[in-house]
ModelCIF file with pLDDT and N, C-alpha, C, O atoms, coordinates in Angstrom:
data_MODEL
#
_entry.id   MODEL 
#
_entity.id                         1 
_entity.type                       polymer 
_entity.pdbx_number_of_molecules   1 
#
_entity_poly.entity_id                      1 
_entity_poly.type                           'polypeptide(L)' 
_entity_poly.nstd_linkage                   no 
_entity_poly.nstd_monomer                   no 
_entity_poly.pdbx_seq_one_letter_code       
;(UNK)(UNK)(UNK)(UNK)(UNK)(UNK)(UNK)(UNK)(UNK)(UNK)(UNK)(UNK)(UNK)(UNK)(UNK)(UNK)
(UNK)(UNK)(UNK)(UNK)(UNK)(UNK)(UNK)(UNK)(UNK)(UNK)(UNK)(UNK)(UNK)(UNK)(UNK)(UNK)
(UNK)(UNK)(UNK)(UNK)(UNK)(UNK)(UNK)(UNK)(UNK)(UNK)(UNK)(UNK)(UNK)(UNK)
;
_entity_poly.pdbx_seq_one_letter_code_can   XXXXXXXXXXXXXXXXXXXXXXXXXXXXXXXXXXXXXXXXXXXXXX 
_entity_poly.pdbx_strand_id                 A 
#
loop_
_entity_poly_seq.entity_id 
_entity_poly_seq.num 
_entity_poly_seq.mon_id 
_entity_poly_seq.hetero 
1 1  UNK n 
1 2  UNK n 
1 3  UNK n 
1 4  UNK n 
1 5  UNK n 
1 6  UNK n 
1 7  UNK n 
1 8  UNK n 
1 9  UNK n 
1 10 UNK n 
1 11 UNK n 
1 12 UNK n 
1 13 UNK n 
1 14 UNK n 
1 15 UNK n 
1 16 UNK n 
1 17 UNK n 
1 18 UNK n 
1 19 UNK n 
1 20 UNK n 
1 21 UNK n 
1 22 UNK n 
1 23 UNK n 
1 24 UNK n 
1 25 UNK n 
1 26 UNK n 
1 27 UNK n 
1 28 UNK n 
1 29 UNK n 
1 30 UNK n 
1 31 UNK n 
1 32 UNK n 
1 33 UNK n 
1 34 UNK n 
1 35 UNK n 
1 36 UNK n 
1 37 UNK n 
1 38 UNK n 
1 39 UNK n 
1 40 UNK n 
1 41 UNK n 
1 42 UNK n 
1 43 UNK n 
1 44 UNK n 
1 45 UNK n 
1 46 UNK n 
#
_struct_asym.id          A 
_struct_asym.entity_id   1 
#
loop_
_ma_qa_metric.id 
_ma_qa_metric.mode 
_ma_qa_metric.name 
_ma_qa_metric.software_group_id 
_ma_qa_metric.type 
1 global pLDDT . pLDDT 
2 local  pLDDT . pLDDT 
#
_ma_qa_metric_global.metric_id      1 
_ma_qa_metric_global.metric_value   88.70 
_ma_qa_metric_global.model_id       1 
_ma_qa_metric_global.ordinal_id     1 
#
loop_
_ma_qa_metric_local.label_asym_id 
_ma_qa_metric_local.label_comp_id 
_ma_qa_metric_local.label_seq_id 
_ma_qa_metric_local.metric_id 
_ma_qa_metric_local.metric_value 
_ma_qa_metric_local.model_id 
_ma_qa_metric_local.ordinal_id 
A UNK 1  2 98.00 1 1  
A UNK 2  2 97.00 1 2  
A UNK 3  2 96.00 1 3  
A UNK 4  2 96.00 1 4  
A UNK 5  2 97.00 1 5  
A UNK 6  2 97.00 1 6  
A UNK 7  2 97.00 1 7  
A UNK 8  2 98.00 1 8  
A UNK 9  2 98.00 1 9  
A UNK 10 2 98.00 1 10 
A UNK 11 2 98.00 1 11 
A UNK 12 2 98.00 1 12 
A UNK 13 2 98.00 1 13 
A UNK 14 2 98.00 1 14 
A UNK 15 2 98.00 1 15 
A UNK 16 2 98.00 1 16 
A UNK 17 2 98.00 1 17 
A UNK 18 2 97.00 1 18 
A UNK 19 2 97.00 1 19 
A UNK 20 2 97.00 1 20 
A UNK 21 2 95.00 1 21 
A UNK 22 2 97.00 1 22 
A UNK 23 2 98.00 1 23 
A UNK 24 2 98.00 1 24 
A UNK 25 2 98.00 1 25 
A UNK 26 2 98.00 1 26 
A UNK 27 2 98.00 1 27 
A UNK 28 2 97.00 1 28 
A UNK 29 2 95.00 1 29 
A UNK 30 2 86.00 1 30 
A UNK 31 2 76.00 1 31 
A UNK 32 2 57.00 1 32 
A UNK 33 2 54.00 1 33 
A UNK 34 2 55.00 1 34 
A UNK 35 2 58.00 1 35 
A UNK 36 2 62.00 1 36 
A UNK 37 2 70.00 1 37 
A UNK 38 2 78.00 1 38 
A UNK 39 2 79.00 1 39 
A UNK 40 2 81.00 1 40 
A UNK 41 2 82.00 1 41 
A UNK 42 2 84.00 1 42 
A UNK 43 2 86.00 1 43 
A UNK 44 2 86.00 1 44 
A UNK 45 2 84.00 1 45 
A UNK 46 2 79.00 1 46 
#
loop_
_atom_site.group_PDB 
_atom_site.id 
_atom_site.type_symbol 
_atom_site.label_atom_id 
_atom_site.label_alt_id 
_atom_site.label_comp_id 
_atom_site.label_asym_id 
_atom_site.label_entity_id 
_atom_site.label_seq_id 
_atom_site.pdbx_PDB_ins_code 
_atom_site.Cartn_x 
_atom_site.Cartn_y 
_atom_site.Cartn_z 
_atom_site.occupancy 
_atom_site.B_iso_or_equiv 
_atom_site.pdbx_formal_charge 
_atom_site.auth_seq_id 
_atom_site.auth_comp_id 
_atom_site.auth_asym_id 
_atom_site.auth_atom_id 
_atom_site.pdbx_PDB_model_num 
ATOM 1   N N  . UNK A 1 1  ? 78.881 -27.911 -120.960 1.00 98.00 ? 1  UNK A N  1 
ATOM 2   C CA . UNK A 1 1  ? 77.996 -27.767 -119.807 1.00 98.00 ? 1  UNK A CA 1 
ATOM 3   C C  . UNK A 1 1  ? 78.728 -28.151 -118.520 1.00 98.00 ? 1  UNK A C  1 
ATOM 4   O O  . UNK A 1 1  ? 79.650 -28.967 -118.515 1.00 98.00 ? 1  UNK A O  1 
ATOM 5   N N  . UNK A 1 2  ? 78.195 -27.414 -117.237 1.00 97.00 ? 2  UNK A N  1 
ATOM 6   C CA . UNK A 1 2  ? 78.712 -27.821 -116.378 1.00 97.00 ? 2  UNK A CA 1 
ATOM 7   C C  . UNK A 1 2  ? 78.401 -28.915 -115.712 1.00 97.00 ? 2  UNK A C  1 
ATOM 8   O O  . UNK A 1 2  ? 78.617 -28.821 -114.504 1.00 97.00 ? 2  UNK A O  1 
ATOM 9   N N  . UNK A 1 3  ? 77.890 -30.104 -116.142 1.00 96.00 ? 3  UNK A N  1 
ATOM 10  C CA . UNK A 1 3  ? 77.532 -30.979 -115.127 1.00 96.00 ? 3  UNK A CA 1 
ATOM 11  C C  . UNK A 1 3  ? 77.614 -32.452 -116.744 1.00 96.00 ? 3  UNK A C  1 
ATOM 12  O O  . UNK A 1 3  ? 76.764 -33.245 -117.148 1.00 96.00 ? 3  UNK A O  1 
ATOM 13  N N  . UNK A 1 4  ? 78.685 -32.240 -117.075 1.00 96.00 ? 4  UNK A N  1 
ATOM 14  C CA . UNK A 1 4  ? 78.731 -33.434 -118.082 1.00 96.00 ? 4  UNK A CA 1 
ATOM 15  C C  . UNK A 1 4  ? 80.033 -33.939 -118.384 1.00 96.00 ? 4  UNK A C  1 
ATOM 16  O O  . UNK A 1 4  ? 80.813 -33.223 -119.012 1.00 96.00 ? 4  UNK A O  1 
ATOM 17  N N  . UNK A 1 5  ? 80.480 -35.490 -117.882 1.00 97.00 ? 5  UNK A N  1 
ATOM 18  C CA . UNK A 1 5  ? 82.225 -35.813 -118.175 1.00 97.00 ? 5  UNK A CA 1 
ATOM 19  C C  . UNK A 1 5  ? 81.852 -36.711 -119.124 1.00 97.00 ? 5  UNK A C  1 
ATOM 20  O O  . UNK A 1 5  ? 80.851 -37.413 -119.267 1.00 97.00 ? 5  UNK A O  1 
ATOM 21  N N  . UNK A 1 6  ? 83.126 -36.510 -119.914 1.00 97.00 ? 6  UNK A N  1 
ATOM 22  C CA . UNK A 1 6  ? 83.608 -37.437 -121.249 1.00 97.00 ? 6  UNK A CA 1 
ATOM 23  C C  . UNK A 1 6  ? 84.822 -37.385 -121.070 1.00 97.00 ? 6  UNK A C  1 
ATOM 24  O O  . UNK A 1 6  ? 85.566 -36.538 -120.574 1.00 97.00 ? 6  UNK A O  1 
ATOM 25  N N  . UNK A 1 7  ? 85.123 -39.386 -121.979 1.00 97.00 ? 7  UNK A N  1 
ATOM 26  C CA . UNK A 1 7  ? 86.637 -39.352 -121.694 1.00 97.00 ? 7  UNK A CA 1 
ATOM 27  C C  . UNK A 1 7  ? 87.006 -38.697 -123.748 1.00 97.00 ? 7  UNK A C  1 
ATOM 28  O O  . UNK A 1 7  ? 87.995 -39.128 -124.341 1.00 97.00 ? 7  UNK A O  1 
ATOM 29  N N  . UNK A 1 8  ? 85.983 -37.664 -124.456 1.00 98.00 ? 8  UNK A N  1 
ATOM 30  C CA . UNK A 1 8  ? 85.799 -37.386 -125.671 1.00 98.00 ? 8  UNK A CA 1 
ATOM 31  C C  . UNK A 1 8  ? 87.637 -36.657 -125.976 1.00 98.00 ? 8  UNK A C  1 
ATOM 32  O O  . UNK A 1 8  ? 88.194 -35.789 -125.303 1.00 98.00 ? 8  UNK A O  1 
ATOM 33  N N  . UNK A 1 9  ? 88.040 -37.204 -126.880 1.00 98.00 ? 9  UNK A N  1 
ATOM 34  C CA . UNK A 1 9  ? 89.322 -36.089 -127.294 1.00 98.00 ? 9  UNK A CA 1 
ATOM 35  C C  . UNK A 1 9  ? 89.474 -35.000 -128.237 1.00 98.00 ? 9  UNK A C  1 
ATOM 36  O O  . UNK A 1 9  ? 89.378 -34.821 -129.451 1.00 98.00 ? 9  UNK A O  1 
ATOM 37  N N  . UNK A 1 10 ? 89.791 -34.245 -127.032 1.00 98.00 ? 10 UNK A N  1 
ATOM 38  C CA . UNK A 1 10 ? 89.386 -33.059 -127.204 1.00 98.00 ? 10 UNK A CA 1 
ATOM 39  C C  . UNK A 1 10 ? 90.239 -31.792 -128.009 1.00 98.00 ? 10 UNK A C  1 
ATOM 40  O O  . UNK A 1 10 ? 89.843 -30.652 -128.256 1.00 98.00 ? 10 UNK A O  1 
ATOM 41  N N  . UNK A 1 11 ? 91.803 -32.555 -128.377 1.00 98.00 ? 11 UNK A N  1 
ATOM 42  C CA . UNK A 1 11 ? 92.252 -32.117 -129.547 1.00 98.00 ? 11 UNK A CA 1 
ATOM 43  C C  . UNK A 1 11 ? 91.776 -32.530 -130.794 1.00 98.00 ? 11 UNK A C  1 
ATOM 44  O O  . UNK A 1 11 ? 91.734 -31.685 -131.687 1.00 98.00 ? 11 UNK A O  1 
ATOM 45  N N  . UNK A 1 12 ? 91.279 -34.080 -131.102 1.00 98.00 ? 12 UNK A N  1 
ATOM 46  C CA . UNK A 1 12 ? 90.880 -34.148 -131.996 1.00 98.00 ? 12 UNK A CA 1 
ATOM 47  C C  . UNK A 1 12 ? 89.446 -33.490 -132.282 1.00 98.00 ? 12 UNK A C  1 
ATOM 48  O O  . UNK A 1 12 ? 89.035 -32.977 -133.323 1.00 98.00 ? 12 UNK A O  1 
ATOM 49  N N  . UNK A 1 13 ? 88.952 -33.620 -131.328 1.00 98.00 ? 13 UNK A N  1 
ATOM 50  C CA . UNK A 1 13 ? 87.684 -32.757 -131.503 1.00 98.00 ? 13 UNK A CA 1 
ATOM 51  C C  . UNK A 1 13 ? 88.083 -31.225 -132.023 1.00 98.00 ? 13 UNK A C  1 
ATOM 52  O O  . UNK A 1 13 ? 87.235 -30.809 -132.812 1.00 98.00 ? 13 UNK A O  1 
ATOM 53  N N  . UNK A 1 14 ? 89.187 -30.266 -131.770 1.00 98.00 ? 14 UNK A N  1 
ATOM 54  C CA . UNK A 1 14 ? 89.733 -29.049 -132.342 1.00 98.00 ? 14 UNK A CA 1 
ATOM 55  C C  . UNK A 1 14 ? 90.028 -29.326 -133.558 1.00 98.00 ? 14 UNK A C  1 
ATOM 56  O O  . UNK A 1 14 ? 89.349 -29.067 -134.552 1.00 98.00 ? 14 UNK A O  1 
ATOM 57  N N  . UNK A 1 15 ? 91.107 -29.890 -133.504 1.00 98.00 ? 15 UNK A N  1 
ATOM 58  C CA . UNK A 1 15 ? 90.963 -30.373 -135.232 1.00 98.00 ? 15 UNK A CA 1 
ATOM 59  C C  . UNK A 1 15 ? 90.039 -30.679 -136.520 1.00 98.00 ? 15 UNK A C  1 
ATOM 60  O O  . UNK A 1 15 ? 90.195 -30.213 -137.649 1.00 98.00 ? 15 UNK A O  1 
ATOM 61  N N  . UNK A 1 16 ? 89.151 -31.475 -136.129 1.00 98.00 ? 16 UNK A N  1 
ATOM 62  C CA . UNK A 1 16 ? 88.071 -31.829 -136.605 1.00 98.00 ? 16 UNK A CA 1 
ATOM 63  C C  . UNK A 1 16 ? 87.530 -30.440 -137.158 1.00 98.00 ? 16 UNK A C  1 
ATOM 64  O O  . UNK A 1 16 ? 87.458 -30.037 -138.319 1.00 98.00 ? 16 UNK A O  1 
ATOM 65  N N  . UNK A 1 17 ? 87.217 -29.912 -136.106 1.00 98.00 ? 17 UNK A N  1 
ATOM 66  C CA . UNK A 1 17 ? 86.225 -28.455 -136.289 1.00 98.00 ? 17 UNK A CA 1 
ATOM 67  C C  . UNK A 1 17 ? 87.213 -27.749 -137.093 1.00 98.00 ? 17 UNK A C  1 
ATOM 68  O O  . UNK A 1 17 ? 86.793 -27.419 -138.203 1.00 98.00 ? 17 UNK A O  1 
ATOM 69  N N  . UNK A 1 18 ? 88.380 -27.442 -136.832 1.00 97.00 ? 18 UNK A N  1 
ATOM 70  C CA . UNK A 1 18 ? 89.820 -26.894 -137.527 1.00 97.00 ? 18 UNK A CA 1 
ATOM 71  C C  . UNK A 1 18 ? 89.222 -27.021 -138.803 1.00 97.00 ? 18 UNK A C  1 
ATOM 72  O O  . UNK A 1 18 ? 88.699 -26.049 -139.349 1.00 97.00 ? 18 UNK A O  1 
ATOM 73  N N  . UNK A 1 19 ? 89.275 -28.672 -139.562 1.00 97.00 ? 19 UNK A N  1 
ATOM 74  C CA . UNK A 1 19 ? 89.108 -29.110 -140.973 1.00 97.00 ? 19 UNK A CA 1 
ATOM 75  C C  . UNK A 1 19 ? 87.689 -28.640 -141.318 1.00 97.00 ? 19 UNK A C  1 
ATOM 76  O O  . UNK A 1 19 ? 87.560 -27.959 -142.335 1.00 97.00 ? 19 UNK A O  1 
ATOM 77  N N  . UNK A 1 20 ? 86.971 -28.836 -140.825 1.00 97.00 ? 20 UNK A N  1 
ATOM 78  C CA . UNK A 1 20 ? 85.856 -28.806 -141.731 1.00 97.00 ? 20 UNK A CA 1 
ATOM 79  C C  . UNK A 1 20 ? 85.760 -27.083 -142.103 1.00 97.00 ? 20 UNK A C  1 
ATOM 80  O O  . UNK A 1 20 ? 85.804 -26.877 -143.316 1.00 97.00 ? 20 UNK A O  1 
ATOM 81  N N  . UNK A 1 21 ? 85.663 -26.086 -141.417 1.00 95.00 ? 21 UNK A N  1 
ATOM 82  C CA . UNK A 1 21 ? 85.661 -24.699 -141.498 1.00 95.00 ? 21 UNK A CA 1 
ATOM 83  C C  . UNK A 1 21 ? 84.428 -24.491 -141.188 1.00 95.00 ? 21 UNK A C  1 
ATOM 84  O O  . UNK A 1 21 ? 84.109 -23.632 -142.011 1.00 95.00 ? 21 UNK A O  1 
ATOM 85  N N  . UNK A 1 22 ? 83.481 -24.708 -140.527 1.00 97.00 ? 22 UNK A N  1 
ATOM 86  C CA . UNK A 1 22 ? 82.043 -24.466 -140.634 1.00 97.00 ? 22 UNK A CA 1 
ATOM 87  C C  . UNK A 1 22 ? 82.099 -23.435 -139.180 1.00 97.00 ? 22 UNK A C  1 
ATOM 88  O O  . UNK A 1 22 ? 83.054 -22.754 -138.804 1.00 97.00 ? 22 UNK A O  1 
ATOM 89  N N  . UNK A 1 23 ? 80.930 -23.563 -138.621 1.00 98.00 ? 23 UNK A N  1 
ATOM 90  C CA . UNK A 1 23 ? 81.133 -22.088 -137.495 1.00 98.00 ? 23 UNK A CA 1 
ATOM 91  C C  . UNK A 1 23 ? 81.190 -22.760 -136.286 1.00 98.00 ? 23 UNK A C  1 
ATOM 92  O O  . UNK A 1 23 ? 82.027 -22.544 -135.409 1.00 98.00 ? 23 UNK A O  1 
ATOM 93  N N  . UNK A 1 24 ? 80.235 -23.632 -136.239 1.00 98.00 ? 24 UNK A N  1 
ATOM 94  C CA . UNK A 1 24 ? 80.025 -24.632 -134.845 1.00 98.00 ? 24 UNK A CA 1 
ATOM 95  C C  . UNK A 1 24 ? 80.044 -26.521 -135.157 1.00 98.00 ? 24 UNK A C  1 
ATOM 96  O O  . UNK A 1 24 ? 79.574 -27.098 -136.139 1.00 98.00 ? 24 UNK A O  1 
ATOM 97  N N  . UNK A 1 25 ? 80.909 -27.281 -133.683 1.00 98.00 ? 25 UNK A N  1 
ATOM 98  C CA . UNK A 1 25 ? 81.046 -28.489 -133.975 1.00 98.00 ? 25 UNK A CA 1 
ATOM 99  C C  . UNK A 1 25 ? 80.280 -28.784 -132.778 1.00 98.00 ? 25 UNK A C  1 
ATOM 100 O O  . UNK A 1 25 ? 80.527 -28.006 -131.857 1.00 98.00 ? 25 UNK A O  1 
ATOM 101 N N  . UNK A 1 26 ? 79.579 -29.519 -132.571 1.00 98.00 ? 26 UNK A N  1 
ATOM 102 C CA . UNK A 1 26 ? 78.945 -30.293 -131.222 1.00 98.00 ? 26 UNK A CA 1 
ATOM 103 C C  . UNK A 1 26 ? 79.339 -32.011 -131.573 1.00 98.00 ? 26 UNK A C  1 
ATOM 104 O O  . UNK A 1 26 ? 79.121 -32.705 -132.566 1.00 98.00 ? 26 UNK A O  1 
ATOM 105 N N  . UNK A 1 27 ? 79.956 -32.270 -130.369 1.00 98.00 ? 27 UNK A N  1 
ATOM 106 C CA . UNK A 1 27 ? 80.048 -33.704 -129.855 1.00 98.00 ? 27 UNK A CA 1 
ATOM 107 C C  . UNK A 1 27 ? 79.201 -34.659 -129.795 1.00 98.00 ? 27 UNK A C  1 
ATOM 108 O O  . UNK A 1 27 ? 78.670 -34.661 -128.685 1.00 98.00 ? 27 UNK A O  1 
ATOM 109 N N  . UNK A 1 28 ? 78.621 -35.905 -130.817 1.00 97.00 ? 28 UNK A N  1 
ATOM 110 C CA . UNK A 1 28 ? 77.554 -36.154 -130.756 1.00 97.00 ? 28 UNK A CA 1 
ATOM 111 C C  . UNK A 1 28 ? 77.557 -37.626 -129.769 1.00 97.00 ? 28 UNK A C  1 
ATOM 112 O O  . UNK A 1 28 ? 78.348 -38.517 -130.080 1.00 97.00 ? 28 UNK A O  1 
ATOM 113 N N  . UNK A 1 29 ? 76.731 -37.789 -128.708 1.00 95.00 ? 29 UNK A N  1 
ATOM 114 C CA . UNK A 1 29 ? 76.779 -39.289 -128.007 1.00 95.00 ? 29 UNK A CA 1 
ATOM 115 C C  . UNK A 1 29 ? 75.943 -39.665 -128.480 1.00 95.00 ? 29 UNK A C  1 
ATOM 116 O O  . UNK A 1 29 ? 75.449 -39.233 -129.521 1.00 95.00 ? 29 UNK A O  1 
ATOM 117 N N  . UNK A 1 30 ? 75.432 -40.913 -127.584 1.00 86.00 ? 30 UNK A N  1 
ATOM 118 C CA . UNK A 1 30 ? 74.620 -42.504 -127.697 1.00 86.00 ? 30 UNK A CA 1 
ATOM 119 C C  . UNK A 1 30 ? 74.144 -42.807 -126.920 1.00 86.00 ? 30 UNK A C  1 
ATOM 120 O O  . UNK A 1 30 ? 73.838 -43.999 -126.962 1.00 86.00 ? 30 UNK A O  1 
ATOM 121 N N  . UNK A 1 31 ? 73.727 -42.042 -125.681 1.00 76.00 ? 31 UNK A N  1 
ATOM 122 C CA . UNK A 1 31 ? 72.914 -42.495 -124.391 1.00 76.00 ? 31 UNK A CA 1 
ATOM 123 C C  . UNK A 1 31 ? 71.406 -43.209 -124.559 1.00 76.00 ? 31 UNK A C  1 
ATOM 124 O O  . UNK A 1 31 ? 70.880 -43.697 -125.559 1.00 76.00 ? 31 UNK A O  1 
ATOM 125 N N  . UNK A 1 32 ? 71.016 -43.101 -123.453 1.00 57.00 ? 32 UNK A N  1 
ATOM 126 C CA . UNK A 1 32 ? 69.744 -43.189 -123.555 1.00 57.00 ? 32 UNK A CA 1 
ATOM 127 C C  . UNK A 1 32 ? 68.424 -42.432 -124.179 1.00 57.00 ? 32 UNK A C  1 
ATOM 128 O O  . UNK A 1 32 ? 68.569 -41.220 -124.334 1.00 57.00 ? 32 UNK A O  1 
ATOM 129 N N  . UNK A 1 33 ? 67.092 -43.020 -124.575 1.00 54.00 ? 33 UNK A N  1 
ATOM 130 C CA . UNK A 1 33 ? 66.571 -42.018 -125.736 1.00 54.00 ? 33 UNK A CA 1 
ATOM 131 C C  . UNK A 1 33 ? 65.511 -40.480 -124.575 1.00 54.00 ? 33 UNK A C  1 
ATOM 132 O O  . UNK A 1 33 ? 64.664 -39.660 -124.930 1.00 54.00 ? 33 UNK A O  1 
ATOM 133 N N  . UNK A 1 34 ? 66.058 -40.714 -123.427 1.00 55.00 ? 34 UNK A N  1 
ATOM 134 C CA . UNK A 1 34 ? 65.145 -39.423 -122.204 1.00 55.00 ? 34 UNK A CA 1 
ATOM 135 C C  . UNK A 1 34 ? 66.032 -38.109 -123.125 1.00 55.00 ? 34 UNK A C  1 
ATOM 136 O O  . UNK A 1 34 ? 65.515 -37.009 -122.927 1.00 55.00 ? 34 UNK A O  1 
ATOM 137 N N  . UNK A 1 35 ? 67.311 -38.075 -124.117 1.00 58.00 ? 35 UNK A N  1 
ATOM 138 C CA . UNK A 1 35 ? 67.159 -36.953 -124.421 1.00 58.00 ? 35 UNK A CA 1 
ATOM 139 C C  . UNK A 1 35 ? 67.138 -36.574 -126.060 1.00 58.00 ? 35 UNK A C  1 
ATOM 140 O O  . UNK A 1 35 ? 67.108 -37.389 -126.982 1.00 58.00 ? 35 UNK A O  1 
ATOM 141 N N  . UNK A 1 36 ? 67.161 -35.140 -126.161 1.00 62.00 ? 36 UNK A N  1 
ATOM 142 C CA . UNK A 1 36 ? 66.357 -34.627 -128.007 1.00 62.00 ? 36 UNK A CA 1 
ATOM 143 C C  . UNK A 1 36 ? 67.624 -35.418 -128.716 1.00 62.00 ? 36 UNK A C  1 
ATOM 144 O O  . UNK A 1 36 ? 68.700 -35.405 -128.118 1.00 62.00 ? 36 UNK A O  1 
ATOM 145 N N  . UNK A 1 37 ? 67.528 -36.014 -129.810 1.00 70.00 ? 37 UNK A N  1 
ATOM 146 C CA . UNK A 1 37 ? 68.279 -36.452 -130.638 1.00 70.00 ? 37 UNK A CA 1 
ATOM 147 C C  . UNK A 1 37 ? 68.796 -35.623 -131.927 1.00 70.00 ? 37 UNK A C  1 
ATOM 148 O O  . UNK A 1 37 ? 68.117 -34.611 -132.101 1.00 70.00 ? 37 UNK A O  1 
ATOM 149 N N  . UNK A 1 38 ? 69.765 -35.791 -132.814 1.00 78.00 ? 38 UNK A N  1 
ATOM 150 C CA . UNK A 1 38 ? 70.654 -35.156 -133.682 1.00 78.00 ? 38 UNK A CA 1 
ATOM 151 C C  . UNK A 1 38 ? 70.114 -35.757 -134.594 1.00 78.00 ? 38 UNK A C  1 
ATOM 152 O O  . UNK A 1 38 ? 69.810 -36.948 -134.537 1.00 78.00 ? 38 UNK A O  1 
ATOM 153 N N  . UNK A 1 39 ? 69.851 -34.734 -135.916 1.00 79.00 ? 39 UNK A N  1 
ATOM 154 C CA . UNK A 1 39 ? 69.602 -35.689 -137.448 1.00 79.00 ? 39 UNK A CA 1 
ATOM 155 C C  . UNK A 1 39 ? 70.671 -35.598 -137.963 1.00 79.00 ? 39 UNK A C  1 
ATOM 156 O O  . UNK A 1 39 ? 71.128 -34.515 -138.328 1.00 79.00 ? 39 UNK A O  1 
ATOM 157 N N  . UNK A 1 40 ? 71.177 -36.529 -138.073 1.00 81.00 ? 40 UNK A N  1 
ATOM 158 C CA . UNK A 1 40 ? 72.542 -36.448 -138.989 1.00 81.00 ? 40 UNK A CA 1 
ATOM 159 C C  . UNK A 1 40 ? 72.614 -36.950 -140.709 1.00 81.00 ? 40 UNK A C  1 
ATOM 160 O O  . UNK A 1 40 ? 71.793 -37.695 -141.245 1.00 81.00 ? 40 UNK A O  1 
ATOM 161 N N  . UNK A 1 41 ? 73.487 -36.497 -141.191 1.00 82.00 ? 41 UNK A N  1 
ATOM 162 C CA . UNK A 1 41 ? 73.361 -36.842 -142.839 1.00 82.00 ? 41 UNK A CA 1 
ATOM 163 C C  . UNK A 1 41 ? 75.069 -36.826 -142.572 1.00 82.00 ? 41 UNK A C  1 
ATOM 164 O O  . UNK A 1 41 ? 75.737 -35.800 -142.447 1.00 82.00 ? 41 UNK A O  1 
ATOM 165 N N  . UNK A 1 42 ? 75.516 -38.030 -142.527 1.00 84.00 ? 42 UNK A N  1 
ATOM 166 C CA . UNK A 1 42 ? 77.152 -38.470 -142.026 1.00 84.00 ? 42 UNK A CA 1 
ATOM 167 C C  . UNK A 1 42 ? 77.435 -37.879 -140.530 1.00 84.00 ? 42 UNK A C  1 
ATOM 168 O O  . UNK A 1 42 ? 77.041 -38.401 -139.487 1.00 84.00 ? 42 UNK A O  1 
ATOM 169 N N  . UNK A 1 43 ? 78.331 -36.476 -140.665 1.00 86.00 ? 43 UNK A N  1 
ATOM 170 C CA . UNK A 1 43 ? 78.575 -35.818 -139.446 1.00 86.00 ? 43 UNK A CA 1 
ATOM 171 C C  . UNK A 1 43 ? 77.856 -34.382 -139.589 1.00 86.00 ? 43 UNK A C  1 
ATOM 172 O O  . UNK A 1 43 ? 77.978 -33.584 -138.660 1.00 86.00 ? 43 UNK A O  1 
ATOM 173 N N  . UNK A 1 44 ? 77.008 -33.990 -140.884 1.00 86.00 ? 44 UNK A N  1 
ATOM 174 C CA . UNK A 1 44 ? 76.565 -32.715 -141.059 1.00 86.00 ? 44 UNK A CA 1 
ATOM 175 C C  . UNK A 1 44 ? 75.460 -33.282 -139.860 1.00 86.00 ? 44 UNK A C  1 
ATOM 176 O O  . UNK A 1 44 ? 75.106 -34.444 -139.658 1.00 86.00 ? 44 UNK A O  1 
ATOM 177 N N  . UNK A 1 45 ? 74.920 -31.617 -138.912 1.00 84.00 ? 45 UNK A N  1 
ATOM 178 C CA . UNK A 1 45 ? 74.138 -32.128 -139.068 1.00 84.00 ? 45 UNK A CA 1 
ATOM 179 C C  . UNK A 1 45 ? 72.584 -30.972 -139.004 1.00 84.00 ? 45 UNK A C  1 
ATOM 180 O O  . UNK A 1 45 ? 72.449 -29.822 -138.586 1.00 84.00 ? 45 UNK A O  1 
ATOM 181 N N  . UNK A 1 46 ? 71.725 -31.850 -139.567 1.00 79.00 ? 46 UNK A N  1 
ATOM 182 C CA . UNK A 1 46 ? 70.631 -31.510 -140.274 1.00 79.00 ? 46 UNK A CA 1 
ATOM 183 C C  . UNK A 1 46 ? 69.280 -30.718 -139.517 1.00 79.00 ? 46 UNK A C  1 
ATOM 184 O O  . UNK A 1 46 ? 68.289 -30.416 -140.182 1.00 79.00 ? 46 UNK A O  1 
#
């Protein structure tokens, strides 16, 4: 998105997605709860 900085790394983040083979990886944060949250089951997520 255009209006969002992370200091997230962003080769490992390629990699990551690289290994697993699946179609899509999203970056998951920890902010505050004003936004929709991720169900996760480890890093799948659900």
């Amino acid at each position: 998105y255009g209006d969002g900085l992370s200091d997230v790394d962003i080769g490992a983040l390629y990699d990551f997605h690289s290994a697993h083979g699946k179609k899509a990886t999203v970056t998951a944060v920890r902010p505050l709860a004003r936004f929709g949250a991720l169900d996760l089951h480890g890093t799948n997520v659900r």
